[in-house]
Every structure is written in structure tokens, then in C-alpha cells.
Protein backbone atom coordinates (compact mmCIF):
# COMPACT_ATOMS: atom_id res chain seq x y z
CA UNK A 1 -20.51 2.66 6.82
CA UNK A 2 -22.14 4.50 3.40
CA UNK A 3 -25.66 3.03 3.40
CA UNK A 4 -26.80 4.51 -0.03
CA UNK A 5 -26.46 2.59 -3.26
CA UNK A 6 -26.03 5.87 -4.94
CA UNK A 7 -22.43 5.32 -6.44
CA UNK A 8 -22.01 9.24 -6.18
CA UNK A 9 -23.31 9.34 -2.48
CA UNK A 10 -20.49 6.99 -1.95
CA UNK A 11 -18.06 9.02 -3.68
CA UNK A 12 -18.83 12.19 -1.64
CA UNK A 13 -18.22 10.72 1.56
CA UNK A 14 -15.37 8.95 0.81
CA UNK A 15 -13.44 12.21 -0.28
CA UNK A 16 -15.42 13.92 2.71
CA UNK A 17 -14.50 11.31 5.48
CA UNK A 18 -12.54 12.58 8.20
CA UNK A 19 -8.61 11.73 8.05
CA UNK A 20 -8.99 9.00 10.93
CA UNK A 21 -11.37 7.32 8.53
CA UNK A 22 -9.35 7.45 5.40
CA UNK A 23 -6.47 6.34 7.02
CA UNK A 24 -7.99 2.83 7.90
CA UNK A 25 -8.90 2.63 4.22
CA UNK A 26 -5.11 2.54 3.16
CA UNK A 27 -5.42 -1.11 2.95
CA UNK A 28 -3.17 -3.28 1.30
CA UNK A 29 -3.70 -7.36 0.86
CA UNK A 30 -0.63 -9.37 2.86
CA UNK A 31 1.06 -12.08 1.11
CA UNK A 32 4.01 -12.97 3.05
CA UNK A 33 7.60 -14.50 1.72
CA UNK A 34 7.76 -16.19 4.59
CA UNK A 35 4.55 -17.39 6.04
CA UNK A 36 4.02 -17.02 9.64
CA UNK A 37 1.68 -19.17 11.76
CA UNK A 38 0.51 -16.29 14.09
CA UNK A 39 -0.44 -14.44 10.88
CA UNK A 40 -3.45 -17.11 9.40
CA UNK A 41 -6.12 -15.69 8.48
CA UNK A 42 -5.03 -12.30 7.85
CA UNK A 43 -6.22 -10.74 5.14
CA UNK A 44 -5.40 -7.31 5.02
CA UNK A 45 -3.76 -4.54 6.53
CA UNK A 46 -3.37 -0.99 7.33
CA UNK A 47 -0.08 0.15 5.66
CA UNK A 48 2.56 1.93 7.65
CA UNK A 49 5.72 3.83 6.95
CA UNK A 50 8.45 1.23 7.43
CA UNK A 51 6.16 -2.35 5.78
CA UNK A 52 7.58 -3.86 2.79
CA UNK A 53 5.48 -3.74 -0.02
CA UNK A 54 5.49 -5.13 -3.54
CA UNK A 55 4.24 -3.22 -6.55
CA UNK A 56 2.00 -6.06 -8.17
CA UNK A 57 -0.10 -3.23 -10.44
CA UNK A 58 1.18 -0.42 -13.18
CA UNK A 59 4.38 0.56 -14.72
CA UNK A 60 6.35 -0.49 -12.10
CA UNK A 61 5.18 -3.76 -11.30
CA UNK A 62 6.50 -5.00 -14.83
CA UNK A 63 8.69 -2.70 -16.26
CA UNK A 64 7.30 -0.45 -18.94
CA UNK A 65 7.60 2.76 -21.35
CA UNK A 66 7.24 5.47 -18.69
CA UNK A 67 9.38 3.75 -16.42
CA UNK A 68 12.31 2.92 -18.95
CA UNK A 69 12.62 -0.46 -17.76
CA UNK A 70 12.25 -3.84 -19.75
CA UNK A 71 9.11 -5.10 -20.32
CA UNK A 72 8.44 -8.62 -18.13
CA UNK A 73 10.67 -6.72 -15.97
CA UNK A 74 10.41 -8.31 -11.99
CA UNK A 75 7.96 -6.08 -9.72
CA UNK A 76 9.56 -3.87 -7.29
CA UNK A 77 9.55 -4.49 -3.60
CA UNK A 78 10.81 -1.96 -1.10
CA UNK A 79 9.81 -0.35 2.12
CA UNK A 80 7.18 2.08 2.40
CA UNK A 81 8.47 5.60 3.27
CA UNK A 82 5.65 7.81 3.25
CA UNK A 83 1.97 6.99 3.09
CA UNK A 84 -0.60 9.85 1.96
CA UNK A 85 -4.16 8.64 3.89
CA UNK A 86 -5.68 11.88 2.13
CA UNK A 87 -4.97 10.34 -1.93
CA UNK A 88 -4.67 6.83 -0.45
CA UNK A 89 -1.23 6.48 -1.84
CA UNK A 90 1.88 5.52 -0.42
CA UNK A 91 5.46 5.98 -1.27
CA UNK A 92 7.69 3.02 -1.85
CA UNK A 93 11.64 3.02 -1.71
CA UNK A 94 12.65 2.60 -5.51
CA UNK A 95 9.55 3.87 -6.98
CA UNK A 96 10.81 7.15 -8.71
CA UNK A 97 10.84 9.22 -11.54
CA UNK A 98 13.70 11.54 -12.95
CA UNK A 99 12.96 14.59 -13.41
CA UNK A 100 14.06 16.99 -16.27
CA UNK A 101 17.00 18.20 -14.24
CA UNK A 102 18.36 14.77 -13.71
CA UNK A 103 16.38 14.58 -10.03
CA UNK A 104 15.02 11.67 -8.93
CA UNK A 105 11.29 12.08 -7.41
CA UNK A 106 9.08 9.54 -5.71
CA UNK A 107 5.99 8.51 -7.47
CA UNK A 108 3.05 7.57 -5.47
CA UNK A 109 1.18 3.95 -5.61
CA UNK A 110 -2.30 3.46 -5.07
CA UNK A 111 -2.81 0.95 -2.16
CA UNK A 112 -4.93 -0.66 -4.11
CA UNK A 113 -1.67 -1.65 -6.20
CA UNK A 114 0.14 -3.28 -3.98
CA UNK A 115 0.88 -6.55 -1.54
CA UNK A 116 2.14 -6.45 1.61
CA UNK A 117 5.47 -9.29 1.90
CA UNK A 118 6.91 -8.26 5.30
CA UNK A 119 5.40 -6.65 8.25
CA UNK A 120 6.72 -3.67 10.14
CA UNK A 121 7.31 -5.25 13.40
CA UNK A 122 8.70 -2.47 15.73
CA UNK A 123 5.15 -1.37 17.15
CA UNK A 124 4.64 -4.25 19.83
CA UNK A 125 0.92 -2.92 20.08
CA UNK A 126 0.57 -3.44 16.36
CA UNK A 127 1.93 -7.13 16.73
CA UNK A 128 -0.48 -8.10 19.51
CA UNK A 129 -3.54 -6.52 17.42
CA UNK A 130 -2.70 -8.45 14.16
CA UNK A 131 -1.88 -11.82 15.93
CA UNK A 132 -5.42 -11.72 18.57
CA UNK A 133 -7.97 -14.27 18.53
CA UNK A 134 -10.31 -13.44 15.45
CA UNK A 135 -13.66 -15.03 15.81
């Protein structure tokens, strides 16, 4: 926990936190299609590789110039296939760029940027954390 009000204290040891640290703070707010019961009161969670996300901020979220899509455009939702704790980006399916030589490259979202719709639920471990008893 950063207990200086210093907002360049809090800078420096974000960028210097160790990786186990940074990767809790690739956070992501859930709003599920379809609402589940052992889910209330979730708020947030840690995204993983394999969680489908919607892009709800930026380019992509709406359509745009950079993008070449239509403006008013709907956002994109796809599953996350790479998340980078160290930038606190992730990687979504669909999210890409071409490239001058016609190649398609992935274009990293801030977590910050997007909703979680549908849980990865493969990890059984994961499952029984998320759905405890909160107090």
C-alpha cells in the first residue's frame, strides 16, 4: 500500500513494484451478459488469458479514424489472449492493426479500458475464490 500523497512517490513504486504486485493491478470491472447469482457483489477482477472482455474505451470501442471502422461503430468483445502485467495491458482477440506489409498485429488495451462479460471458468481454484463468502 503507497502511503505518501506525493503523486510522484506513487508513480515510482508503481513502475518499481515487483511483477507479483503489478499483476494483481491488471484489474478490469465485471459486467456480465448473463448475470450469475454466485457472482453478486463482485466488483472487479484480475484478468486472465482466456476471459472475455469488451473494449468500452478508445478507438476500438466505437469505431474510429485509426481503426478504419465507422464511427458509432459497436465495441469489440473477444477473448483475452495475452495479458502484459509489466504495461498493464492486455491483448484482446480482434483488436489489431495492419501493418504496412498487409500484416495484421495485435494492439494492446489498457485494463483500465475494458469490462469483463464472461469469466474464464476452467481454473476450479479461481471459481471457488471469486464465489467465497465476502464479509
Amino acid at each position: 500500500m503507497v502511503k505518501s500523497s506525493k503523486p510522484g512517490k506513487q508513480r515510482k513504486a508503481q513502475a518499481n513494484a515487483p511483477m507479483h504486485v503489478k499483476r494483481k493491478r491488471v484489474r478490469a470491472r465485471v459486467l456480465l451478459d448473463k448475470p450469475d447469482a454466485r457472482l453478486a457483489g463482485l466488483r472487479t477482477v484480475t484478468i486472465r488469458v482466456g476471459d472475455t472482455v469488451r473494449v468500452v474505451r478508445g478507438d476500438h470501442a466505437h469505431g474510429g479514424k485509426r481503426v478504419g471502422g465507422k464511427r458509432k461503430a459497436d465495441p469489440v468483445t473477444g477473448k483475452v489472449i495475452n495479458v502484459d502485467s509489466n504495461s498493464s495491458r492486455v491483448f484482446v482477440e480482434g483488436v489489431t492493426s495492419t501493418k504496412a506489409d498487409n500484416r495484421e498485429e495485435a494492439v494492446p488495451v489498457h485494463s483500465s479500458n475494458v469490462v469483463i462479460v464472461k469469466l474464464d471458468e476452467t481454473d476450479k481454484l479461481r471459481m471457488q475464490q471469486l464465489t467465497a463468502e465476502r464479509s
